[in-house]
N, C-alpha and C. Protein backbone atom coordinates (compact mmCIF):
# COMPACT_ATOMS: atom_id res chain seq x y z
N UNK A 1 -22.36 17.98 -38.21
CA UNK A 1 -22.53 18.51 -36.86
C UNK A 1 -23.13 19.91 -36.91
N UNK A 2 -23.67 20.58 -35.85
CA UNK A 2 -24.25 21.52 -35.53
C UNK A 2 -23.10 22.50 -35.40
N UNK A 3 -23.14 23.73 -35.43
CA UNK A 3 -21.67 25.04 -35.80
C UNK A 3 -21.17 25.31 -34.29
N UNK A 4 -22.32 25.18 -33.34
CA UNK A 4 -21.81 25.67 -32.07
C UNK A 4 -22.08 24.84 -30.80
N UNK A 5 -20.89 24.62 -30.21
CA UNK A 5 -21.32 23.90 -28.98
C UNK A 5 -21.47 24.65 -27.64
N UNK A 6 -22.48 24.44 -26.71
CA UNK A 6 -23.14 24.71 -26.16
C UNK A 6 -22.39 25.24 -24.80
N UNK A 7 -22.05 26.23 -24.08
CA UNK A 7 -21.50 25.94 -23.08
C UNK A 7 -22.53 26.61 -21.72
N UNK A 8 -22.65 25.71 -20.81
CA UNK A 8 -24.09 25.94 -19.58
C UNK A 8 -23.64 26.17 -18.48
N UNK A 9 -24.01 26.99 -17.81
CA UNK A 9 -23.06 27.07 -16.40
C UNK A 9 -24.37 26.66 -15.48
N UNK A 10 -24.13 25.18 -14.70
CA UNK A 10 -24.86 25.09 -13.24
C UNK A 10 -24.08 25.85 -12.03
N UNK A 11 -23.20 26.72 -12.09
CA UNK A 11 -23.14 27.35 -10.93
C UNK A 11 -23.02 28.72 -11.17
N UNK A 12 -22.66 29.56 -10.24
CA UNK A 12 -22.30 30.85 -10.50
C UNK A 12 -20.92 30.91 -10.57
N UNK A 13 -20.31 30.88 -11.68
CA UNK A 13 -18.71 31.13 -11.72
C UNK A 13 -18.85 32.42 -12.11
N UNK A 14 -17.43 33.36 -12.27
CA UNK A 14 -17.38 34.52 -12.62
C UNK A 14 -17.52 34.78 -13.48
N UNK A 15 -17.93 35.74 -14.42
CA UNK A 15 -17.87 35.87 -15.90
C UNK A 15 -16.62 36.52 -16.28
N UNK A 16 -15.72 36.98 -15.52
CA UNK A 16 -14.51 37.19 -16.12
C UNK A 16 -13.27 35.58 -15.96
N UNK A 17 -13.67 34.59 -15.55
CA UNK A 17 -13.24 33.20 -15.32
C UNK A 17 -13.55 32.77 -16.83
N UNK A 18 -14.91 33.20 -16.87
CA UNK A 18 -15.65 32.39 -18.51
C UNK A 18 -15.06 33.00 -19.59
N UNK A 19 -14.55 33.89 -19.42
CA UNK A 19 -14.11 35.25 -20.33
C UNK A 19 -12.60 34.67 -20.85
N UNK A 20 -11.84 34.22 -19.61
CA UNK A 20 -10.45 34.08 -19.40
C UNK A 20 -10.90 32.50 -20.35
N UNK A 21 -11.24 31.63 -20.07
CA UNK A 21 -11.58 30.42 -20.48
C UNK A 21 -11.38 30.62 -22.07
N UNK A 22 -12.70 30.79 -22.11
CA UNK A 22 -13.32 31.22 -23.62
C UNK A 22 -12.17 31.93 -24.55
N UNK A 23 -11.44 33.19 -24.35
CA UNK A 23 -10.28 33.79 -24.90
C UNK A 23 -9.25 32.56 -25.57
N UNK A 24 -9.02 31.35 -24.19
CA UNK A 24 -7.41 30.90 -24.07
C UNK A 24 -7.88 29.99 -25.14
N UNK A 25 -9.47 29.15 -25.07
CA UNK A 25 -9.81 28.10 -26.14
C UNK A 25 -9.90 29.09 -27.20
N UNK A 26 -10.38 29.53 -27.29
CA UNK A 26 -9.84 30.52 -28.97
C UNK A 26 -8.40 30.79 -29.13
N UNK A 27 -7.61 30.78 -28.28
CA UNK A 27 -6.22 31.46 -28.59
C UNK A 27 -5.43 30.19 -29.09
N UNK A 28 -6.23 28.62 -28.16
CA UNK A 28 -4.86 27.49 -28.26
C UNK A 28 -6.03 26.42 -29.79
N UNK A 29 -6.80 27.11 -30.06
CA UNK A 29 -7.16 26.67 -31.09
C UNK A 29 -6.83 25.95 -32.23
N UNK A 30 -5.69 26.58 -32.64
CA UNK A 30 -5.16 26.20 -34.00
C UNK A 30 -5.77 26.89 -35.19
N UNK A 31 -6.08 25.77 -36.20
CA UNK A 31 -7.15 26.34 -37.29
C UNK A 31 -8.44 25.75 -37.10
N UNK A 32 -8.96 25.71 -35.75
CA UNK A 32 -10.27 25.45 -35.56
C UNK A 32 -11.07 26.56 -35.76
N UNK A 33 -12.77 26.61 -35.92
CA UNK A 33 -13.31 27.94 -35.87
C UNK A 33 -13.82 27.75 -34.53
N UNK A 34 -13.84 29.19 -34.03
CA UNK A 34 -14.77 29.43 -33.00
C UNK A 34 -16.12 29.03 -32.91
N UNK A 35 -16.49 28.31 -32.19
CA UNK A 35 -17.62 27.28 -32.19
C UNK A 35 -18.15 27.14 -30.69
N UNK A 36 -17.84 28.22 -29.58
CA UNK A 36 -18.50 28.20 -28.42
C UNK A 36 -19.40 29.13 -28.19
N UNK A 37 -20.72 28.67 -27.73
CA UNK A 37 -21.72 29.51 -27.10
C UNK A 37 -22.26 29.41 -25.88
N UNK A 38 -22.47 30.45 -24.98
CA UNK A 38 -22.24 30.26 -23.64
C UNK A 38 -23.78 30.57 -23.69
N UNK A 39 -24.80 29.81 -23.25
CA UNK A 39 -25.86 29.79 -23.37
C UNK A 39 -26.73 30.79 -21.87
N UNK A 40 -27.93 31.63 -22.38
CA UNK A 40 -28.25 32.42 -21.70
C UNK A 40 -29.87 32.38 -21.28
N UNK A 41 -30.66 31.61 -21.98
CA UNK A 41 -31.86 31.53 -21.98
C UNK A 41 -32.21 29.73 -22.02
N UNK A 42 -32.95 29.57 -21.14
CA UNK A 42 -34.03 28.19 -20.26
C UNK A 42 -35.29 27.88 -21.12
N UNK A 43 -35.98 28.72 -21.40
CA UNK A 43 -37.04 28.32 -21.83
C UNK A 43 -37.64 28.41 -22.99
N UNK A 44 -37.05 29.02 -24.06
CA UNK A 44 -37.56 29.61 -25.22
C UNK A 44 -36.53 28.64 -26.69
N UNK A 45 -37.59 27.63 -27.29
CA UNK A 45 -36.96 27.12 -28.25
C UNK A 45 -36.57 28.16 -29.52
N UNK A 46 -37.22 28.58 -29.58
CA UNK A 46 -37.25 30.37 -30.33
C UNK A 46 -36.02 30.50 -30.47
N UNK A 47 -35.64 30.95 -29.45
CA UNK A 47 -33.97 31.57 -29.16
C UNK A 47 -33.04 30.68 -30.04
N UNK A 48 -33.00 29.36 -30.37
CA UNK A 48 -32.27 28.69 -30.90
C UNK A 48 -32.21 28.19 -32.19
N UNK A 49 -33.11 29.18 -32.69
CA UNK A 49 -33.84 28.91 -34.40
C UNK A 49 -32.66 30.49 -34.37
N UNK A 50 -32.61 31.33 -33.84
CA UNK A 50 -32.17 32.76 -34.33
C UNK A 50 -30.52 32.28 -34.32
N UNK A 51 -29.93 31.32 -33.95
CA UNK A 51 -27.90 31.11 -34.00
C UNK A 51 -27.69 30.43 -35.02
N UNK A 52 -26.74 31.39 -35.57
CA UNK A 52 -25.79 31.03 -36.83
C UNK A 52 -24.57 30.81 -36.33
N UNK A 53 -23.97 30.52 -37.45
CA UNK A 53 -22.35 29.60 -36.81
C UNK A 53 -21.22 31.43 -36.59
N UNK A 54 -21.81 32.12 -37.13
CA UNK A 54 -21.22 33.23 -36.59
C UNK A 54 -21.83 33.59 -34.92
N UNK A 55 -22.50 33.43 -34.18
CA UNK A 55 -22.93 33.48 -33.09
C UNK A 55 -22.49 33.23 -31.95
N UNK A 56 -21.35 32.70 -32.22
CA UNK A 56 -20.13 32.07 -31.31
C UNK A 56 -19.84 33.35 -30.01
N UNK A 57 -19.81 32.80 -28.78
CA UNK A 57 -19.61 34.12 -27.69
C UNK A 57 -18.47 34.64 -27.84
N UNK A 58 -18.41 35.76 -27.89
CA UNK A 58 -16.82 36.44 -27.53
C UNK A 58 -16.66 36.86 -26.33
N UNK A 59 -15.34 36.71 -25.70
CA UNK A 59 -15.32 37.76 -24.44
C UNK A 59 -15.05 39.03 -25.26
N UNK A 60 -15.12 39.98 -24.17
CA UNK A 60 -15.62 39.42 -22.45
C UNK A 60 -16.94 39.19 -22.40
N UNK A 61 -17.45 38.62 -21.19
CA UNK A 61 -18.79 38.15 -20.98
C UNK A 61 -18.87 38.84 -19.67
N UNK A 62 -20.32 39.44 -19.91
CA UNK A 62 -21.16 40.87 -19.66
C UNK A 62 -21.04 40.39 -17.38
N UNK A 63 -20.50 41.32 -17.20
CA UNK A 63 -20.40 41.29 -15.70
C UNK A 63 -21.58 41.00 -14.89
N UNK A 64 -23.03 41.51 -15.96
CA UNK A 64 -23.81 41.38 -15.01
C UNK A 64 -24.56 39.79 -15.43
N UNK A 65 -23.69 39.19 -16.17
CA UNK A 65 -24.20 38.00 -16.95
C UNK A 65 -24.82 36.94 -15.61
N UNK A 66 -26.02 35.96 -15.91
CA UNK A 66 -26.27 35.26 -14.53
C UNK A 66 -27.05 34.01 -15.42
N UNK A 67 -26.85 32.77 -15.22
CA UNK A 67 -26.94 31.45 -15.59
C UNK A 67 -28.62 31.20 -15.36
N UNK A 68 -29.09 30.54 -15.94
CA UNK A 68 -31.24 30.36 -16.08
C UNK A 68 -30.53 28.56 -15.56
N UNK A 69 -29.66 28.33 -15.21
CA UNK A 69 -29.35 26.97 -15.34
C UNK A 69 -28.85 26.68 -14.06
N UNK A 70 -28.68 27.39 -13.37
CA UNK A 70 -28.01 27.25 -11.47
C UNK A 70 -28.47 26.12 -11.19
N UNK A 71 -28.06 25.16 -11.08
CA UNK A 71 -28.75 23.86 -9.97
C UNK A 71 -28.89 22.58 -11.03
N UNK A 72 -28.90 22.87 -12.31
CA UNK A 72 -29.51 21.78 -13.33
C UNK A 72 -28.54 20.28 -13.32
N UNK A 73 -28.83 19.61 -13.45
CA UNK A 73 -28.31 18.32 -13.33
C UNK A 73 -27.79 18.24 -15.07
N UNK A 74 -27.30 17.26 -15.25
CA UNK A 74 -26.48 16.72 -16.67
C UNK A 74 -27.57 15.99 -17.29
N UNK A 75 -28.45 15.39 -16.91
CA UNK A 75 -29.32 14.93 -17.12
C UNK A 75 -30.41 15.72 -17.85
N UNK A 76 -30.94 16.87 -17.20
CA UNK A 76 -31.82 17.93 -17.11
C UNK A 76 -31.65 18.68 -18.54
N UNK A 77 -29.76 18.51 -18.34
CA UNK A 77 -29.47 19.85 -19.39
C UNK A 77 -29.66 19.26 -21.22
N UNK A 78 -28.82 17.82 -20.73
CA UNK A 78 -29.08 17.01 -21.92
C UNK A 78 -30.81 17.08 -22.45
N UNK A 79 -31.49 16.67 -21.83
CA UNK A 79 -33.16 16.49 -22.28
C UNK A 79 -33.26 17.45 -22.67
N UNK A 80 -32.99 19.19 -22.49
CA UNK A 80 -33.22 20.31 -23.03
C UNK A 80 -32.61 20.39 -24.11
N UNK A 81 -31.07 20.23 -24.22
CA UNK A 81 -30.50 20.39 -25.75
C UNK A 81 -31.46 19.44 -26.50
N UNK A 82 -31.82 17.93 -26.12
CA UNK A 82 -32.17 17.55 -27.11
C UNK A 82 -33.31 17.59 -27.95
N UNK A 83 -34.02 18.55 -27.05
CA UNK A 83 -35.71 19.25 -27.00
C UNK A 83 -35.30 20.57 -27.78
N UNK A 84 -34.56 21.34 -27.37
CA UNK A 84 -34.22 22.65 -28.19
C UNK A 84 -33.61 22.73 -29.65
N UNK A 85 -32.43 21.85 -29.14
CA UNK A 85 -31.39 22.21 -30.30
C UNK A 85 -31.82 21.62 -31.33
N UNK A 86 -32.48 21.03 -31.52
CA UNK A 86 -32.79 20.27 -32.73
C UNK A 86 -33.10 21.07 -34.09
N UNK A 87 -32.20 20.64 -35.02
CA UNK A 87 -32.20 21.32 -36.66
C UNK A 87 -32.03 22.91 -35.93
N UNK A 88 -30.66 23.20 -35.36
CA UNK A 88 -30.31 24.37 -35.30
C UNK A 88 -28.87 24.59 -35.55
N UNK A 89 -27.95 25.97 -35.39
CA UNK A 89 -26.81 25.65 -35.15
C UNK A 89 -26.23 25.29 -34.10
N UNK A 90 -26.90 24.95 -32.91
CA UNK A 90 -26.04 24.76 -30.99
C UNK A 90 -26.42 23.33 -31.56
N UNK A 91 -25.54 22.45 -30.84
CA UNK A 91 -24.80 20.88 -31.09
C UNK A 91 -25.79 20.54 -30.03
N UNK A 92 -27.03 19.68 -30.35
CA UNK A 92 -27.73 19.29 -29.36
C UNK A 92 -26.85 17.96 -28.16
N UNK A 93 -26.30 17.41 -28.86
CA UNK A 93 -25.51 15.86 -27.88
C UNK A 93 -24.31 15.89 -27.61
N UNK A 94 -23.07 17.03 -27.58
CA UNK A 94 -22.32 16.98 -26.72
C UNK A 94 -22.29 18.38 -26.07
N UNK A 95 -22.13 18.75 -24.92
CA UNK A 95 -22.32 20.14 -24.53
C UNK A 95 -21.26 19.74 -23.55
N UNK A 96 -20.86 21.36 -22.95
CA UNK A 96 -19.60 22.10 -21.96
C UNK A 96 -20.52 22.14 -20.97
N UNK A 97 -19.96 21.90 -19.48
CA UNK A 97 -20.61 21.98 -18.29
C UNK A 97 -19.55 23.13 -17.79
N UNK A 98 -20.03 24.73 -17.07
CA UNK A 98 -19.27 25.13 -16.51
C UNK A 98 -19.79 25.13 -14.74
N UNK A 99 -19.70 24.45 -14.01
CA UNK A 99 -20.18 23.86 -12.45
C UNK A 99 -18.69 24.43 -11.20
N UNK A 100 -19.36 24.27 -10.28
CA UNK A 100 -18.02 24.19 -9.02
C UNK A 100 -16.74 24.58 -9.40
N UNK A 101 -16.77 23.22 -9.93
CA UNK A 101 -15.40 22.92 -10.25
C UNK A 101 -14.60 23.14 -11.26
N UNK A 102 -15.40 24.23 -11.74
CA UNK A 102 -14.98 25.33 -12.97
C UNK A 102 -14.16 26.61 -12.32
N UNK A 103 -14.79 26.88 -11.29
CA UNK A 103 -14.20 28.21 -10.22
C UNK A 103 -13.11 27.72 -9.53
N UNK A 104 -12.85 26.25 -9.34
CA UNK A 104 -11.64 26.03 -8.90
C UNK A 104 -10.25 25.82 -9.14
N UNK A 105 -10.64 24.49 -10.56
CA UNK A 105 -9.82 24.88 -11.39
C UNK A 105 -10.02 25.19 -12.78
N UNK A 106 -10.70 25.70 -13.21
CA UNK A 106 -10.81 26.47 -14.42
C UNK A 106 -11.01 25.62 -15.65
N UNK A 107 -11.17 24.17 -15.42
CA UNK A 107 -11.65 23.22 -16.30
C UNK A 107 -13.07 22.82 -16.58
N UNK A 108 -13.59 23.04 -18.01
CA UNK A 108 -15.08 22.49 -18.40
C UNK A 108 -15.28 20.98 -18.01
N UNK A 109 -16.52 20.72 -17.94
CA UNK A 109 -16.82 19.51 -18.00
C UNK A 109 -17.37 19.10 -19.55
N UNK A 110 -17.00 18.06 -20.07
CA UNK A 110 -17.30 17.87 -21.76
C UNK A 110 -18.58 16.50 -21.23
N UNK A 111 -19.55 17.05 -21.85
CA UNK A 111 -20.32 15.69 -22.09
C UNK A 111 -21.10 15.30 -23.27
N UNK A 112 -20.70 13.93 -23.32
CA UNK A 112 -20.94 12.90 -24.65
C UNK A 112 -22.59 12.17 -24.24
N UNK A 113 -23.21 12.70 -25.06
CA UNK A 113 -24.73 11.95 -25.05
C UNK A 113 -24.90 11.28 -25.29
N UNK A 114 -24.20 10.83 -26.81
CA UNK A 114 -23.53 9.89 -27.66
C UNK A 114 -23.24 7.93 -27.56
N UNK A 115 -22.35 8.89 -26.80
CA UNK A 115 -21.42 7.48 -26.60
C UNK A 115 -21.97 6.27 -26.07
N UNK A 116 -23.01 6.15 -25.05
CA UNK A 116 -23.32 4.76 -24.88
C UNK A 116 -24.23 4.16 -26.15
N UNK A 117 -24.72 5.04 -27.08
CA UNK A 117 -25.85 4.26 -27.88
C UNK A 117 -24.55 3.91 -28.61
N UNK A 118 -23.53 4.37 -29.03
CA UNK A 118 -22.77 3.92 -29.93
C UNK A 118 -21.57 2.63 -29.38
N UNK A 119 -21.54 2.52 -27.90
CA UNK A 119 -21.20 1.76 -27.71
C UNK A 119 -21.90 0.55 -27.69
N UNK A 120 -23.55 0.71 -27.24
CA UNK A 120 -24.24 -0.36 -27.34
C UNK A 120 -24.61 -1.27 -28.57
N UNK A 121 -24.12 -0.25 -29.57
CA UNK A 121 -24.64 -1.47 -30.99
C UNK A 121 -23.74 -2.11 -31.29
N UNK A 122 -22.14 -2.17 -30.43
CA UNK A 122 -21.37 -3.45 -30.62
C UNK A 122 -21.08 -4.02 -29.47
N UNK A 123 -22.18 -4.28 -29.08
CA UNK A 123 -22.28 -4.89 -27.33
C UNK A 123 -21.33 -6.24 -27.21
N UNK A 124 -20.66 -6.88 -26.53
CA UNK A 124 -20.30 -8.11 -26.88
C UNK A 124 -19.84 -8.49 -25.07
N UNK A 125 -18.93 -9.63 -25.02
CA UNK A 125 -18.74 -10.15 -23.64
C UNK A 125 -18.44 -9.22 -22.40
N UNK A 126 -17.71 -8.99 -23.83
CA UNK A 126 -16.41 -8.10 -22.71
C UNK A 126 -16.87 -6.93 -22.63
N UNK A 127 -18.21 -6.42 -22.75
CA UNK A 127 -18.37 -5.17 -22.34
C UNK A 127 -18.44 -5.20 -20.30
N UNK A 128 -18.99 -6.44 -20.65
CA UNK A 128 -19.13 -7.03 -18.87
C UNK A 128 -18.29 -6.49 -17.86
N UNK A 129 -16.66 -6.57 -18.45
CA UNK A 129 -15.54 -6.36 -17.47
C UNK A 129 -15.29 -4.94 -17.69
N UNK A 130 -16.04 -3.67 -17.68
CA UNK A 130 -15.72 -2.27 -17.54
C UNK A 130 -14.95 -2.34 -15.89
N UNK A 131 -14.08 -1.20 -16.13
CA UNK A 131 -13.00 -0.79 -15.03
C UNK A 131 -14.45 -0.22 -13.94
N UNK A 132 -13.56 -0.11 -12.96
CA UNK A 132 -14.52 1.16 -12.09
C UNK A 132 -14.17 2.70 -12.29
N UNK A 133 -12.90 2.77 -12.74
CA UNK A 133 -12.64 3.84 -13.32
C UNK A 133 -13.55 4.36 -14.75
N UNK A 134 -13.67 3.75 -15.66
CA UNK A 134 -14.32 3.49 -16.57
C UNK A 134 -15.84 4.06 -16.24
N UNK A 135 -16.15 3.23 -15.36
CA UNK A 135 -17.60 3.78 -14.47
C UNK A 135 -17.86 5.18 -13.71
N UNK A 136 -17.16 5.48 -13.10
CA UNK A 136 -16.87 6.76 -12.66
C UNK A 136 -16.56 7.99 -13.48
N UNK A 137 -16.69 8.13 -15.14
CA UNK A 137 -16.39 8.89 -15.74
C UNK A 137 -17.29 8.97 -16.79
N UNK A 138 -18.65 8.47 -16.33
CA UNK A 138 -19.86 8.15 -16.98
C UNK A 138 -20.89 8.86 -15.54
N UNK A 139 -21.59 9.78 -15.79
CA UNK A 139 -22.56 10.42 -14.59
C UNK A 139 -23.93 10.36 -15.43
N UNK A 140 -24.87 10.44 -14.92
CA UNK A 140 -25.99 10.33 -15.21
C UNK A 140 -25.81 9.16 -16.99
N UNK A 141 -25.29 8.20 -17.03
CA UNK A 141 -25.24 7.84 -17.99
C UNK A 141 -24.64 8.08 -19.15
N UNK A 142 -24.28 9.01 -19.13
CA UNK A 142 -23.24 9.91 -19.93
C UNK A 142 -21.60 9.69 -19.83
N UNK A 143 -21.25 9.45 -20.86
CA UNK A 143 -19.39 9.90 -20.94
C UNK A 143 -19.09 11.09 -20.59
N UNK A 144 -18.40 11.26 -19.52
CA UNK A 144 -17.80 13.10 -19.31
C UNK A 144 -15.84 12.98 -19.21
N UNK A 145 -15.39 14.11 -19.25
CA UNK A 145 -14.13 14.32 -19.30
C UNK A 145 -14.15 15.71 -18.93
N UNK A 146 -13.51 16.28 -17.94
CA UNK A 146 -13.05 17.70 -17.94
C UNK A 146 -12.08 18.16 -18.96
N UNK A 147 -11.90 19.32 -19.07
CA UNK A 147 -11.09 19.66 -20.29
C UNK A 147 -10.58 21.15 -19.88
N UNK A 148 -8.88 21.43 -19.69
CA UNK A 148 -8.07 22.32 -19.71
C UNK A 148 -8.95 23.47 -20.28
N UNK A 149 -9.04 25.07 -20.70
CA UNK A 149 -9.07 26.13 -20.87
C UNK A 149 -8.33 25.80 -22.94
N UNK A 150 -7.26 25.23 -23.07
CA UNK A 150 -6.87 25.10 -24.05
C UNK A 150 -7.03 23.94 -24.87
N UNK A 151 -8.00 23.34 -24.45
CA UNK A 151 -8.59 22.08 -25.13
C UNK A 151 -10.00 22.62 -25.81
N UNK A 152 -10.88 23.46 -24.78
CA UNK A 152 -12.08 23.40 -25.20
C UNK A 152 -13.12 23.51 -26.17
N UNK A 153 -12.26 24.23 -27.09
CA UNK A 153 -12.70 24.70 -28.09
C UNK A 153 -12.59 23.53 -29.34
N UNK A 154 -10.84 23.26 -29.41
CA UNK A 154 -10.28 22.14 -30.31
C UNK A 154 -10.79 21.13 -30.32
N UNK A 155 -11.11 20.54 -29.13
CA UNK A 155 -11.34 18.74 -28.85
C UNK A 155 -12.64 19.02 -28.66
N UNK A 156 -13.11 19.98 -28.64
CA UNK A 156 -15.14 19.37 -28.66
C UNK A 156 -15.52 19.47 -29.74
N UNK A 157 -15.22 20.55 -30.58
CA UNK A 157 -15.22 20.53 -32.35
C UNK A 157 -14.63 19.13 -32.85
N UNK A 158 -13.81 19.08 -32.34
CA UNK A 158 -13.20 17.45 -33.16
C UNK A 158 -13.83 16.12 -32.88
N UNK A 159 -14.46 16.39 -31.33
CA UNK A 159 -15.10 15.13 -31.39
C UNK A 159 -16.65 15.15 -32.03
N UNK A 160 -17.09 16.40 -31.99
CA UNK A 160 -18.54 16.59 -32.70
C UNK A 160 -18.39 16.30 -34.09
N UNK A 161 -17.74 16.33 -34.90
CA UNK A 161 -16.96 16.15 -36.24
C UNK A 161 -17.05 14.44 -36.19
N UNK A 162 -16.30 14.09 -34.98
CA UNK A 162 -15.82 12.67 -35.34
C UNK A 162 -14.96 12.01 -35.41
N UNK A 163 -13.29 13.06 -35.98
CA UNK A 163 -12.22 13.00 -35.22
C UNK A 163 -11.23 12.49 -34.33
N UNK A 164 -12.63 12.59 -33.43
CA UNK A 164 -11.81 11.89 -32.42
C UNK A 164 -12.72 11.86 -31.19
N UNK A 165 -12.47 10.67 -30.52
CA UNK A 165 -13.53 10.08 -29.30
C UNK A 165 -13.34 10.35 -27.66
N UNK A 166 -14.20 10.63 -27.87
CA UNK A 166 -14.70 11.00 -26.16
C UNK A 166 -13.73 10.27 -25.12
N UNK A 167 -13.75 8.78 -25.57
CA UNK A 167 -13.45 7.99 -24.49
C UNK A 167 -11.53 7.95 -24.66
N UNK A 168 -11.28 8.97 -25.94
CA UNK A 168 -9.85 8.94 -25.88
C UNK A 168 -9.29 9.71 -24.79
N UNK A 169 -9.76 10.63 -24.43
CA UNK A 169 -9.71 11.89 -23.59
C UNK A 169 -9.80 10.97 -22.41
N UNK A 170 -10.90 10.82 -22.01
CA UNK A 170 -11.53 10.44 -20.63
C UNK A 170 -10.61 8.96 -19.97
N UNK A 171 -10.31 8.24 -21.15
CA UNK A 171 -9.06 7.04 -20.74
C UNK A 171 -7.74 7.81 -20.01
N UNK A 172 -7.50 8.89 -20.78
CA UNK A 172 -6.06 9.50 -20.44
C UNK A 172 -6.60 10.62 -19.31
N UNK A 173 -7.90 10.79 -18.81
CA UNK A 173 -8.03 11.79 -17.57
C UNK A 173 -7.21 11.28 -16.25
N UNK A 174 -6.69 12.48 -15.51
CA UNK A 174 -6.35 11.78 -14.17
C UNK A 174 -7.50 11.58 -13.06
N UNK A 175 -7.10 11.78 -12.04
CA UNK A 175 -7.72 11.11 -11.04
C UNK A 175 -8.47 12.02 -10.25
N UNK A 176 -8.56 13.47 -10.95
CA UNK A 176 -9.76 14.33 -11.12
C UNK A 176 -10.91 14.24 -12.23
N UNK A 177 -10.31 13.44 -12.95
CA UNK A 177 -11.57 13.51 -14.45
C UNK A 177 -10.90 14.53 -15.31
N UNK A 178 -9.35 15.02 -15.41
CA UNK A 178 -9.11 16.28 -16.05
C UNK A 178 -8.14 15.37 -17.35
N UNK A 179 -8.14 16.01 -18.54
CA UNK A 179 -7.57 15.51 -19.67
C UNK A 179 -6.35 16.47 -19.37
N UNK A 180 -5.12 15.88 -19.18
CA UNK A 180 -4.34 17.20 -19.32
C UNK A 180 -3.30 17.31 -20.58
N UNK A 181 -2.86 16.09 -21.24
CA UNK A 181 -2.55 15.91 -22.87
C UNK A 181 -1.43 14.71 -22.54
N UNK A 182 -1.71 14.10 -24.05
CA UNK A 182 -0.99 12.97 -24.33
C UNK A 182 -0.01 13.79 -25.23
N UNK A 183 1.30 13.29 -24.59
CA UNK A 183 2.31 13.71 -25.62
C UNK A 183 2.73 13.60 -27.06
N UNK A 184 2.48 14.31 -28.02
CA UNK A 184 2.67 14.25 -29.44
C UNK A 184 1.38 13.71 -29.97
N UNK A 185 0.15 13.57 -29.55
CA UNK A 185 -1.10 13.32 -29.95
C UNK A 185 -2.02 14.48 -29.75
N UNK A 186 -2.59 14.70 -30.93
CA UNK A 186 -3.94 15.58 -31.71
C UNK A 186 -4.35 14.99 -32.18
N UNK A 187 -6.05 15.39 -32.47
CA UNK A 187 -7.09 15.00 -33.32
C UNK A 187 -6.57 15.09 -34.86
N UNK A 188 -6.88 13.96 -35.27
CA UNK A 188 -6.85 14.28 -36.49
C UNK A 188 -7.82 14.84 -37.87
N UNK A 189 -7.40 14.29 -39.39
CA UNK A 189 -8.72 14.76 -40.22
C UNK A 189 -9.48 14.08 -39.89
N UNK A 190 -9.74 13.13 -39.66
CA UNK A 190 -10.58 11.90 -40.14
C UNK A 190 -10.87 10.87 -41.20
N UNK A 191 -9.45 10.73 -41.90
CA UNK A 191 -9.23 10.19 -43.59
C UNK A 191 -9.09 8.66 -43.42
N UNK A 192 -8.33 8.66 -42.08
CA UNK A 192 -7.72 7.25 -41.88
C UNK A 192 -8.24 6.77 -40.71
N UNK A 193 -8.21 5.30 -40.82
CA UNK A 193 -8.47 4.72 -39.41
C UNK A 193 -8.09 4.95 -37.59
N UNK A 194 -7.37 5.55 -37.83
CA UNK A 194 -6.72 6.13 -36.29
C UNK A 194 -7.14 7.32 -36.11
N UNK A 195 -7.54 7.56 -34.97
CA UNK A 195 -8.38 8.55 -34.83
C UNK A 195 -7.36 9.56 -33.62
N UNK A 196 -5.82 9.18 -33.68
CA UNK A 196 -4.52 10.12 -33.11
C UNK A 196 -4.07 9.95 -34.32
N UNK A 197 -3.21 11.28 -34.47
CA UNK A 197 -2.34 11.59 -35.05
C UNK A 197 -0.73 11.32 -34.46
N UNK A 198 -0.30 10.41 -33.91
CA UNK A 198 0.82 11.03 -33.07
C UNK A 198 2.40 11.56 -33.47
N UNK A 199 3.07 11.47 -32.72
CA UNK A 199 4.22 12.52 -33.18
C UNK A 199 5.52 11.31 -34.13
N UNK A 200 5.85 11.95 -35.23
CA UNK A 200 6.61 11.46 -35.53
C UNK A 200 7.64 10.22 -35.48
N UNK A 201 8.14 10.39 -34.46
CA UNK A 201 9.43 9.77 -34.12
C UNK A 201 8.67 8.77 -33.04
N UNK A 202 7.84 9.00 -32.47
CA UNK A 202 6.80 8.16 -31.41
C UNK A 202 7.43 6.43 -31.43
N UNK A 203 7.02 6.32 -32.92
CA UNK A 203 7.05 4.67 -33.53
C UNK A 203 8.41 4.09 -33.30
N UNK A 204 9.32 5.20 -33.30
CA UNK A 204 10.57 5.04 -34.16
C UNK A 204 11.56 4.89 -32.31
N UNK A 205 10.68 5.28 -31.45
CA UNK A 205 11.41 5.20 -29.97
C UNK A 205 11.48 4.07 -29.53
């Protein structure tokens, strides 16, 4: 995977909101590395040849900070990572959406570029009978999941890794699209077939 994932704001949220964000996913981290970049420039592939995996944003983030991305669709933003990022350190195919509904409740949007090609090469009957829920958590074609302030950092590194899947999150979202946690389940290494770790005694209840 690429060192840093991408984070884009289509709206104007505050930069002390992004600040507060950004801090709490570094704080509820664990032993993840810091791996978020809050992206500042639209047009210049340039810019993305110069980030190293030390490049990661820190707060606070600059008051007079203002988004090249206001209005962009998921669609829009994807075709650019995958035009830019390429052979760099920013993660061209899953990126952080910070939109609306970032200023409201303080949750990213996670999106998986990914996931349908990888679902499509084991296409079979039963792909037929998808939920509507299922459907609704797919926008412009894409897998999305919102993600807590203390997820963001952990679970997008883990799923860019491999870890652990998009659609684990987005199954367990509620009825906002928000992941808010499965009890006694984390990402794991990736050694073994299960892609949860869960808690101990879980089996044993």
């Amino acid at each position: 995977m690429a060192d840093l994932i991408p984070i884009i704001c289509t709206h104007a949220v505050d930069p002390a909101l992004l600040s507060s964000i950004i801090e709490e996913a570094y704080r509820e981290s664990n032993d993840t590395a810091e791996s978020l970049v809050l992206l500042s420039n639209a047009t210049s592939g340039a810019t993305f040849q110069d980030y190293t995996a030390e490049a990661y944003t820190r707060a606070p983030i600059s008051p007079s900070f203002k988004s090249p991305f206001i209005g962009w669709t998921i669609e829009q933003i994807a075709t650019f990572l995958k035009d830019k990022a390429e052979d760099t350190a920013v993660e061209g195919f899953y990126f952080l959406v910070a939109d609306e509904q970032t200023s409201k409740d303080h949750t990213l949007l996670f999106v998986d570029t990914l996931f349908n090609e990888v679902e499509n090469e084991g296409d079979d009957d039963e792909d037929n009978d998808k939920d509507d829920d299922d459907e609704e958590k797919r926008q412009e074609g894409f897998l999305t999941v919102r993600l807590l302030p203390k997820f963001v950092n952990q679970y997008s590194v883990a799923i860019a890794v491999g870890s652990m899947g998009t659609n684990e999150l987005a199954d367990e979202a509620d009825e906002e699209g928000v992941y808010r946690e499965v009890e006694g389940a984390q990402p794991n290494d990736g050694d073994d077939d299960s892609e949860w770790e869960e808690a101990s005694d879980a089996s044993d209840a």
